[in-house]
Structures are given as structure tokens and as C-alpha cells.
N, C-alpha and C. Protein backbone atom coordinates (compact mmCIF):
# COMPACT_ATOMS: atom_id res chain seq x y z
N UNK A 1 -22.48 34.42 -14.80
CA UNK A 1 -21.50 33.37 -14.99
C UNK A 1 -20.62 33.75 -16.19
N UNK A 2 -19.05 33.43 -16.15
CA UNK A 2 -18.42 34.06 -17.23
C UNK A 2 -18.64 33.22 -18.21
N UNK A 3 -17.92 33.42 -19.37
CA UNK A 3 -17.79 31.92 -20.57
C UNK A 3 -17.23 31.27 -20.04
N UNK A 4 -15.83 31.59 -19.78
CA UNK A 4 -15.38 30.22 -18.80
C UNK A 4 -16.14 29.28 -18.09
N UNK A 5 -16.80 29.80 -17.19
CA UNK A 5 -17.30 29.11 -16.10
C UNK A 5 -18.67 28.47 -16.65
N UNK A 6 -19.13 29.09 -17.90
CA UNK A 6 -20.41 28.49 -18.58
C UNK A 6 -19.79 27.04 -19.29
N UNK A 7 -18.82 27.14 -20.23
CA UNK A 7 -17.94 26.27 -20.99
C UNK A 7 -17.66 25.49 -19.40
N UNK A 8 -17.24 25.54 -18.69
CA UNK A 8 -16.92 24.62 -17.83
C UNK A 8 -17.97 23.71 -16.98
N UNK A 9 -19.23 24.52 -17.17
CA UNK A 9 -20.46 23.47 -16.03
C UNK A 9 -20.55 22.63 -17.69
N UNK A 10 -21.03 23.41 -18.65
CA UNK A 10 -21.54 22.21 -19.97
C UNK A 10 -20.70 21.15 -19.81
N UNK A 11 -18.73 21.48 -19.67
CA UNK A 11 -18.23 19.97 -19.72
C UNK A 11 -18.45 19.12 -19.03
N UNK A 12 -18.61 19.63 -17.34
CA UNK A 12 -18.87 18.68 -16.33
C UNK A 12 -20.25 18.27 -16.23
N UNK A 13 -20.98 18.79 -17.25
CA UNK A 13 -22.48 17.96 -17.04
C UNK A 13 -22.61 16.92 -18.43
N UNK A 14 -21.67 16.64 -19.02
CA UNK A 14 -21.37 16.13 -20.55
C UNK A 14 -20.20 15.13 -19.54
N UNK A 15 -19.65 15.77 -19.30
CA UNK A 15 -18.71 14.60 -18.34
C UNK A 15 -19.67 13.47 -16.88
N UNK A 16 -20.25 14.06 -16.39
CA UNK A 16 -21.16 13.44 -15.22
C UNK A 16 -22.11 12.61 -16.20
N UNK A 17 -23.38 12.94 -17.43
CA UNK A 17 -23.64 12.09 -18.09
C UNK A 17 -23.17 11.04 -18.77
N UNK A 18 -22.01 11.14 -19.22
CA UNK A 18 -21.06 10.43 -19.72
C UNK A 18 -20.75 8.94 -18.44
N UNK A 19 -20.58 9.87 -17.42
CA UNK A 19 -20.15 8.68 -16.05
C UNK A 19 -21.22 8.15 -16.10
N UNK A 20 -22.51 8.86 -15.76
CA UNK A 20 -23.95 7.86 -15.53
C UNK A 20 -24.40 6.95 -16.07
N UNK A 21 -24.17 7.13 -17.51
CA UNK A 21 -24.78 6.05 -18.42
C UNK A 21 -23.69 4.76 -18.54
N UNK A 22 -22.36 5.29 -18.39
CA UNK A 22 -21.12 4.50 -18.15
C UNK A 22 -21.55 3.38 -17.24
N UNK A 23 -21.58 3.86 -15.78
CA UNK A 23 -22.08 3.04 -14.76
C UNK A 23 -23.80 2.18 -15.01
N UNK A 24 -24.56 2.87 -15.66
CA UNK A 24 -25.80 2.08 -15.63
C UNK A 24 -25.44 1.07 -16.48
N UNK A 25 -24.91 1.13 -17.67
CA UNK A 25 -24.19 0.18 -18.85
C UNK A 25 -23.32 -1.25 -18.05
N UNK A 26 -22.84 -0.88 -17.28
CA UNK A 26 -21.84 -1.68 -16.56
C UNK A 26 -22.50 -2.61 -15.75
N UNK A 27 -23.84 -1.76 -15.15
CA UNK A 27 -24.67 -2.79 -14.16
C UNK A 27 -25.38 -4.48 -15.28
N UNK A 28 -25.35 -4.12 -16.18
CA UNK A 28 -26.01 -5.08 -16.70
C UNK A 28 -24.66 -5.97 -17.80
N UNK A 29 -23.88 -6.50 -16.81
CA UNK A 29 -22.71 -6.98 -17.78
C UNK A 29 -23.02 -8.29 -18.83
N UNK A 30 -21.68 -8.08 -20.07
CA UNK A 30 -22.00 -8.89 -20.84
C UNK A 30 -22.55 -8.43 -22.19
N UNK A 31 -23.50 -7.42 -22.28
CA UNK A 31 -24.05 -6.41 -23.10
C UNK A 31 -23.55 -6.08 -24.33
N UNK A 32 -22.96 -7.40 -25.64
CA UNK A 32 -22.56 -6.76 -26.63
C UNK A 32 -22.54 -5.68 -27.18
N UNK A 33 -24.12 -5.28 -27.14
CA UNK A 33 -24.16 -4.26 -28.34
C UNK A 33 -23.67 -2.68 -27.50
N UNK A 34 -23.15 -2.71 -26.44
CA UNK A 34 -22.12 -1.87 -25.47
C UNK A 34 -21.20 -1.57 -25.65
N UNK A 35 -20.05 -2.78 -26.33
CA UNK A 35 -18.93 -2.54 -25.87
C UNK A 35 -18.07 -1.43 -26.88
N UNK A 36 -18.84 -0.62 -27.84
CA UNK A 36 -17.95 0.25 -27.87
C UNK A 36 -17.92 2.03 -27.79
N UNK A 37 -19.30 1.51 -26.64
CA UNK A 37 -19.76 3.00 -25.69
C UNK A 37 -18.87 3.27 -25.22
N UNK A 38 -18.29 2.54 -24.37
CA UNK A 38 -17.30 2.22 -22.74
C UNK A 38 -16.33 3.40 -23.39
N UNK A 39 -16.18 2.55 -24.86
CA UNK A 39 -14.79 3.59 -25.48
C UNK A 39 -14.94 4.82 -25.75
N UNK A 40 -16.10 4.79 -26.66
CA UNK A 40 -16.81 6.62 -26.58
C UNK A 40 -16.83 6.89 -25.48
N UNK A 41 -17.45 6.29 -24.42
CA UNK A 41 -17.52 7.31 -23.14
C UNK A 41 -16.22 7.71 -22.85
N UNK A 42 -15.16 6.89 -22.68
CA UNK A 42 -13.80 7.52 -22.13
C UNK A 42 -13.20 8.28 -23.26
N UNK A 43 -13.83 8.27 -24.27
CA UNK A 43 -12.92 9.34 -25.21
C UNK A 43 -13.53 10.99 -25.01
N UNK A 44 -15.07 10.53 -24.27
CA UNK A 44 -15.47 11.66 -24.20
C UNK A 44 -14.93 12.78 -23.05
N UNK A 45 -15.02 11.76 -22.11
CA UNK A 45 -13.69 12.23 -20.38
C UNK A 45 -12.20 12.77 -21.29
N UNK A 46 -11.70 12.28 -22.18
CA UNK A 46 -10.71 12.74 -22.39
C UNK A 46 -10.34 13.67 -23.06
N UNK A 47 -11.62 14.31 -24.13
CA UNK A 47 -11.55 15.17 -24.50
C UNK A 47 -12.01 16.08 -23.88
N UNK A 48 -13.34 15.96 -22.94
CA UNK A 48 -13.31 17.19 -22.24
C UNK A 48 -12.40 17.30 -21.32
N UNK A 49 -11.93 16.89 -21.05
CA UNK A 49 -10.70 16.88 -19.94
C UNK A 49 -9.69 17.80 -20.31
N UNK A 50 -9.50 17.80 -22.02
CA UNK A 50 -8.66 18.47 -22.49
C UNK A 50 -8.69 19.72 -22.49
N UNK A 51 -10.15 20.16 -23.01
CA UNK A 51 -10.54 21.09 -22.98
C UNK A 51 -10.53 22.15 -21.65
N UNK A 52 -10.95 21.57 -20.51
CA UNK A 52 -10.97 22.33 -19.34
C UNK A 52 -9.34 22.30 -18.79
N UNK A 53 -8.50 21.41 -19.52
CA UNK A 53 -6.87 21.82 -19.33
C UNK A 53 -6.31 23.33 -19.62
N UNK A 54 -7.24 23.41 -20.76
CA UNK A 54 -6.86 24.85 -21.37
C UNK A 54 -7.59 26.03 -20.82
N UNK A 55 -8.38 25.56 -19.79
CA UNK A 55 -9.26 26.79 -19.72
C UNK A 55 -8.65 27.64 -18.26
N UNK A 56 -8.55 28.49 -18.01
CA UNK A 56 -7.97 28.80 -16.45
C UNK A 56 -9.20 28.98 -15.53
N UNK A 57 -8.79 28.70 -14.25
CA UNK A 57 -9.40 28.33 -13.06
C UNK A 57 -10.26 26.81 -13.26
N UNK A 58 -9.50 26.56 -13.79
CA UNK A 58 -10.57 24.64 -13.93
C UNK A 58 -10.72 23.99 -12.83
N UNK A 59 -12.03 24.02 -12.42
CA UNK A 59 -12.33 23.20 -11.25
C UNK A 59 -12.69 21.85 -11.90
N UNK A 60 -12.16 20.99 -11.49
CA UNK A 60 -12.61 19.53 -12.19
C UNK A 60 -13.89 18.58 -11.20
N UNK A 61 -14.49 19.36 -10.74
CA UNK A 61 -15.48 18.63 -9.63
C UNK A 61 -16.98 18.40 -10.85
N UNK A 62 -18.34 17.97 -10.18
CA UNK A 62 -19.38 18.07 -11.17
C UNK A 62 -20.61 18.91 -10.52
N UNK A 63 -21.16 19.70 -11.23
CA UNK A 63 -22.05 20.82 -10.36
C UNK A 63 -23.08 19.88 -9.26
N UNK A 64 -23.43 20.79 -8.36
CA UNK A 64 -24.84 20.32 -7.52
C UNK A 64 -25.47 20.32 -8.27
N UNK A 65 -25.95 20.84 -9.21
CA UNK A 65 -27.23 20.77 -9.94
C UNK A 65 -26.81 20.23 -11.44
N UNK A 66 -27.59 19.49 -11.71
CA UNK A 66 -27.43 19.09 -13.53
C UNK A 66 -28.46 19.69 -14.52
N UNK A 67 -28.44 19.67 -15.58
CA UNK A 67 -29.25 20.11 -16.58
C UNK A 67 -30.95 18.99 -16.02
N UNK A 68 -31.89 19.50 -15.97
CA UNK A 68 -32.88 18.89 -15.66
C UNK A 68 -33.45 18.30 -16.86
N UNK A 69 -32.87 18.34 -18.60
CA UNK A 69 -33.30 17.70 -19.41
C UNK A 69 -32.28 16.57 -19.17
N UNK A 70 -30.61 16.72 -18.84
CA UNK A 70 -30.34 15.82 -18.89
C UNK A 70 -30.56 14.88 -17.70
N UNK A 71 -31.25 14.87 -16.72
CA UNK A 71 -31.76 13.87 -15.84
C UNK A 71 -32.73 13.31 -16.02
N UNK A 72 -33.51 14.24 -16.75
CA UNK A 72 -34.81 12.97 -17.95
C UNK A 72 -34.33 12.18 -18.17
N UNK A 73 -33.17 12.48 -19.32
CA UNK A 73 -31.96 11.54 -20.27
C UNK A 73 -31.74 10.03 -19.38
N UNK A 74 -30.91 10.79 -18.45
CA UNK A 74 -30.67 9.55 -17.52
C UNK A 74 -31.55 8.96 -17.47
N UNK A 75 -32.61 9.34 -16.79
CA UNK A 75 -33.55 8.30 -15.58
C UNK A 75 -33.97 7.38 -16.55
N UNK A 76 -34.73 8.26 -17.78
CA UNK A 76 -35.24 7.43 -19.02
C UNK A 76 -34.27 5.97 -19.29
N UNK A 77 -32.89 6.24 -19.78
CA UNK A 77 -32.09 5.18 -19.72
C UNK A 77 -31.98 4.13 -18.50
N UNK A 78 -31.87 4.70 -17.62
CA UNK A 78 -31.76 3.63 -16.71
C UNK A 78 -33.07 2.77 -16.13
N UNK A 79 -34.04 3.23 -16.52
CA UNK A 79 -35.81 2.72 -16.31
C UNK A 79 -35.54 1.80 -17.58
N UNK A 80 -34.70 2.06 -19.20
CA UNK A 80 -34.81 0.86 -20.11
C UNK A 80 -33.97 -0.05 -19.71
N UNK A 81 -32.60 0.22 -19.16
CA UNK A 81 -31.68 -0.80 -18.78
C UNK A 81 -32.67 -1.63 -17.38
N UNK A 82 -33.05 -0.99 -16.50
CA UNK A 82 -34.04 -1.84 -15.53
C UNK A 82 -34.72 -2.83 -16.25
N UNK A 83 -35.47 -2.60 -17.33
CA UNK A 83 -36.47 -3.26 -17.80
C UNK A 83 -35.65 -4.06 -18.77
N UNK A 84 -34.61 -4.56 -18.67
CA UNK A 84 -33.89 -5.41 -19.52
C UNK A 84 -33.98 -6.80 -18.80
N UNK A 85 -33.93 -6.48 -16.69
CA UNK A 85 -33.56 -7.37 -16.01
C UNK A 85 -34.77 -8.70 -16.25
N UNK A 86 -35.58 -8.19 -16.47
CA UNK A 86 -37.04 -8.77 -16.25
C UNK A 86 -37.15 -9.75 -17.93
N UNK A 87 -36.92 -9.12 -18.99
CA UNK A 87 -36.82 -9.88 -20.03
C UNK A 87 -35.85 -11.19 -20.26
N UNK A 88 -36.33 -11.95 -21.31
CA UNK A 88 -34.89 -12.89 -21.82
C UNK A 88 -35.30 -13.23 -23.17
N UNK A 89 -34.06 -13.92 -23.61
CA UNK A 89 -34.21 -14.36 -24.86
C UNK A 89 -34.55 -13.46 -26.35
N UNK A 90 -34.73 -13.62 -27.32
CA UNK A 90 -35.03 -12.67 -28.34
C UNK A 90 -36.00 -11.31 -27.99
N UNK A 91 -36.99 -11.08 -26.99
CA UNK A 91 -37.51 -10.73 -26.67
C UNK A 91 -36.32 -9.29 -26.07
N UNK A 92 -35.26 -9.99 -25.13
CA UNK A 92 -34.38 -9.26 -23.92
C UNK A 92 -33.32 -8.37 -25.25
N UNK A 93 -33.11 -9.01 -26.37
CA UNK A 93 -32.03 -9.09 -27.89
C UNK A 93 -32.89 -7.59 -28.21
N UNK A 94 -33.84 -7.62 -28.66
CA UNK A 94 -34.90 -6.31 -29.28
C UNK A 94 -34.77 -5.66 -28.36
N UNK A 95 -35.17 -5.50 -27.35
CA UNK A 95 -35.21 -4.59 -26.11
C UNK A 95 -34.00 -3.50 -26.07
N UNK A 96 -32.74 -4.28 -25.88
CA UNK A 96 -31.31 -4.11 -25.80
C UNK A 96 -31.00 -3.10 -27.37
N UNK A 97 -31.77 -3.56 -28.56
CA UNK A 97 -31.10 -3.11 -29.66
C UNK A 97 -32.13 -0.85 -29.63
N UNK A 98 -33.61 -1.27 -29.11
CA UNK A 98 -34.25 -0.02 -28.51
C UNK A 98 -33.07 0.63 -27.67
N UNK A 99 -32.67 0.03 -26.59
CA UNK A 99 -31.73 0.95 -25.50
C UNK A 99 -30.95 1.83 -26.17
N UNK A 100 -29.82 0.70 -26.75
CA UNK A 100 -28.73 1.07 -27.93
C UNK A 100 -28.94 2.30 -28.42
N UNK A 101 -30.47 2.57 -28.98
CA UNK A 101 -30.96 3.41 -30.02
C UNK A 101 -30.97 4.34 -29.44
N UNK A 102 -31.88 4.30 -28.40
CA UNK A 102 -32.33 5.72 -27.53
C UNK A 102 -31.21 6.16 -26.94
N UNK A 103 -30.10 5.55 -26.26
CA UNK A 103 -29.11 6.14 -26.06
C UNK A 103 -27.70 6.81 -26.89
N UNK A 104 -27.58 5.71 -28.14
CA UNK A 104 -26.62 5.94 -28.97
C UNK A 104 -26.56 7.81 -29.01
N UNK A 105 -27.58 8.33 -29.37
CA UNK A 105 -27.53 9.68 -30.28
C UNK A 105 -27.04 10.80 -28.92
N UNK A 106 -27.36 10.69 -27.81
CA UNK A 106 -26.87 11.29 -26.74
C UNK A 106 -25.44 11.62 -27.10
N UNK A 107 -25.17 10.09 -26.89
CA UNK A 107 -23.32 10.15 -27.17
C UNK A 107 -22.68 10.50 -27.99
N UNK A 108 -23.50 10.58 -29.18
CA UNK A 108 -22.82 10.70 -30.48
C UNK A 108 -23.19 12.88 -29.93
N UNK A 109 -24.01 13.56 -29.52
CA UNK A 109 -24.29 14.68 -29.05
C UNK A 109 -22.94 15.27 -28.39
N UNK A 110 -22.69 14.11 -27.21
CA UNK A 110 -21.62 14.94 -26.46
C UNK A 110 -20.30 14.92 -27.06
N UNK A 111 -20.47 14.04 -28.44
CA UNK A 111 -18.96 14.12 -29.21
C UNK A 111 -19.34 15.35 -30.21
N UNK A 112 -20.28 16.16 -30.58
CA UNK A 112 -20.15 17.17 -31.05
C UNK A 112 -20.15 18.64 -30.04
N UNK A 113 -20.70 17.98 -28.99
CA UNK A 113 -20.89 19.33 -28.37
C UNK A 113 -19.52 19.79 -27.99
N UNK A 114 -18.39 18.63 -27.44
CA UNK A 114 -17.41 18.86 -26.92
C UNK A 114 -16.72 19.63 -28.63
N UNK A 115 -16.54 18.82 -29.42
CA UNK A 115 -16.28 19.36 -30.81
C UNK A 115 -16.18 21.19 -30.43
N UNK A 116 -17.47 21.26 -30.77
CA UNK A 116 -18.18 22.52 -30.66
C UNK A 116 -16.84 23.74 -29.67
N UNK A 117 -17.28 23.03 -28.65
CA UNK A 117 -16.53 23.93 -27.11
C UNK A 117 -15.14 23.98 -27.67
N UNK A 118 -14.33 22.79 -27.87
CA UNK A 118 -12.96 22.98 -28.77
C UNK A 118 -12.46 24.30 -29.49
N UNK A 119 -13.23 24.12 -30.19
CA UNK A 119 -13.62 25.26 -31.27
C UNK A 119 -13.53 26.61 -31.11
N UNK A 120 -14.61 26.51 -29.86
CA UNK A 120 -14.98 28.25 -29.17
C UNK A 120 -13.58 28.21 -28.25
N UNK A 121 -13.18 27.50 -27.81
CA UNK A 121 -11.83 27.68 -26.90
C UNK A 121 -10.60 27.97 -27.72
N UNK A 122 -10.68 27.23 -28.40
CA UNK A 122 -9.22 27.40 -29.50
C UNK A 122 -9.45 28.99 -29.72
N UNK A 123 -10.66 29.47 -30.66
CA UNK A 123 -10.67 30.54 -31.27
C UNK A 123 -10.50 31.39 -29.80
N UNK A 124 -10.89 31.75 -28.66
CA UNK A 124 -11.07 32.90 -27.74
C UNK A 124 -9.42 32.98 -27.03
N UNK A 125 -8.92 31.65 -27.24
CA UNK A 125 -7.17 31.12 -26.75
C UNK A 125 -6.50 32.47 -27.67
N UNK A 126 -6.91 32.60 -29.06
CA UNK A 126 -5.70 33.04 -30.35
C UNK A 126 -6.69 34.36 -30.18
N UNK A 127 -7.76 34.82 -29.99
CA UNK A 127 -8.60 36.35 -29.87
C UNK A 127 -7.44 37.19 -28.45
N UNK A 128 -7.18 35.93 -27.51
CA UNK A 128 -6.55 36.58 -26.12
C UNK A 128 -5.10 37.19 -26.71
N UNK A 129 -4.55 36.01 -27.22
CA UNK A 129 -3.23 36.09 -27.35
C UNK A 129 -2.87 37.01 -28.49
N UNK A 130 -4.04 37.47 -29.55
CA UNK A 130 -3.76 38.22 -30.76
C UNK A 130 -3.67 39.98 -29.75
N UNK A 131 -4.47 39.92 -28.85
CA UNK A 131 -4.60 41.07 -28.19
C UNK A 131 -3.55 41.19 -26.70
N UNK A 132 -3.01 40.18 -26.40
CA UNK A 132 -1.72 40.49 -25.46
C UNK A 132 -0.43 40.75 -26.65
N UNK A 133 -0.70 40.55 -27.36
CA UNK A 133 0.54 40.77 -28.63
C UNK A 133 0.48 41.90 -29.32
N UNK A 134 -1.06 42.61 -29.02
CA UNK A 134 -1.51 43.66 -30.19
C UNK A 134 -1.37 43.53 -30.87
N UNK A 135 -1.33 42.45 -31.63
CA UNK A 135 -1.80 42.26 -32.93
C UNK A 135 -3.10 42.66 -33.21
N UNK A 136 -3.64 42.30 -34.77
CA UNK A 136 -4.85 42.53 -35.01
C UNK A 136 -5.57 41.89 -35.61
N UNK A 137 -4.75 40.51 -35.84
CA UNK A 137 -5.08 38.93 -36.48
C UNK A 137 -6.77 38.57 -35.78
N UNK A 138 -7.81 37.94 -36.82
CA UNK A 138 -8.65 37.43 -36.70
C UNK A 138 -8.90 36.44 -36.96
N UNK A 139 -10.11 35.94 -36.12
CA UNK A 139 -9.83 34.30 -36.05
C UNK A 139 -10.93 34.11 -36.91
């Protein structure tokens, strides 16, 4: 697999997690301590989005296969959001603030990882172009 095409499954499996937890979040509406995932999540679509703008041959689809840690990730989340339905009251409040927890750091993950990929793209963008120019500039 090239870098490209490596840099490109990580976004779409950072992008597909991003959708999953999006949608499991959504099933249980109302969910204060949520509402400003929704926004991380779409900032996260938009930055990787950006990223695979710059990359050539961008297929924007999401692999057959996902990272099998991150389908732990998932399932785990969506087995705590399940177990929200069944609770109420201060009891359902604690529960919700656990979810929050266990999921928060994911997200806060795919805002560095994408970071990260930025990074390696920018620099390999100005490595290409220093060497279609012959130059000898380093990044």
C-alpha cells in the first residue's frame, strides 16, 4: 500500500468512526452533555476531508474492512449508549457523564491524528514540489 493510500484508509476509518459514534449519539436525543461532539465530529469530516483534497487519487468511499480496535471502540460505545435506555433519573445523569468520558478521548484522538496526517502531507506536498523545481530546500 503506498503512503497515499495508507494516509487515506486512516482518514476514512477516523472519518467512518467519527459517523458511527455521530449516529449512535443521535439515537438517544436530547443528550446535553453531547451537544458539542456533533460539532467536533463535523469538524473532524472537515478536516479530513481537507486533507484527502490534497492528496491525489482520493477515493472518498470507507474501506470494507475497519481497524478491528476501532470496532471494539464502537461496539463498546454503543453497548453504553444501549444501557442508557434502561436507566433514569440521577442514576441515567452518572451513566451519561461515564459515556461522555469513555468516549470524549477517542475524539479528542482523531483531532490529533488528523493534526498529525496534516503535517506529514503538508511536509511530502513541499519534499515533491522542492524536487519538481530541483531545488534542494528541506522541510
Amino acid at each position: 500500500m503506498t503512503l497515499n493510500e495508507r494516509i487515506l484508509d486512516l482518514l476514512a476509518d477516523i472519518m467512518f468512526a467519527a459517523d458511527e459514534i455521530r449516529d449512535m449519539v443521535a439515537m438517544e436525543h436530547g443528550l446535553p452533555l453531547f451537544d458539542g461532539f456533533d460539532e467536533a465530529l463535523g469538524r473532524i469530516h472537515l478536516d479530513a476531508r481537507g486533507i484527502m483534497g490534497r492528496l491525489e487519487g482520493t477515493a472518498m468511499s470507507y474501506p470494507e474492512e475497519r481497524d478491528p480496535a476501532l470496532g471494539d471502540i464502537l461496539a463498546e460505545t454503543a453497548r453504553r449508549l444501549a444501557a442508557l435506555r434502561r436507566i433514569h433519573g440521577r442514576e441515567r445523569d452518572d451513566a451519561l457523564v461515564l459515556v461522555e468520558a469513555y468516549v470524549g478521548p477517542y475524539v479528542l484522538a482523531f483531532f490529533h491524528e488528523i493534526e498529525r496526517l496534516d503535517t506529514l502531507v503538508s511536509r511530502l506536498r513541499s519534499e515533491f514540489a522542492a524536487r519538481r523545481t530541483g531545488g534542494n530546500e528541506s522541510v
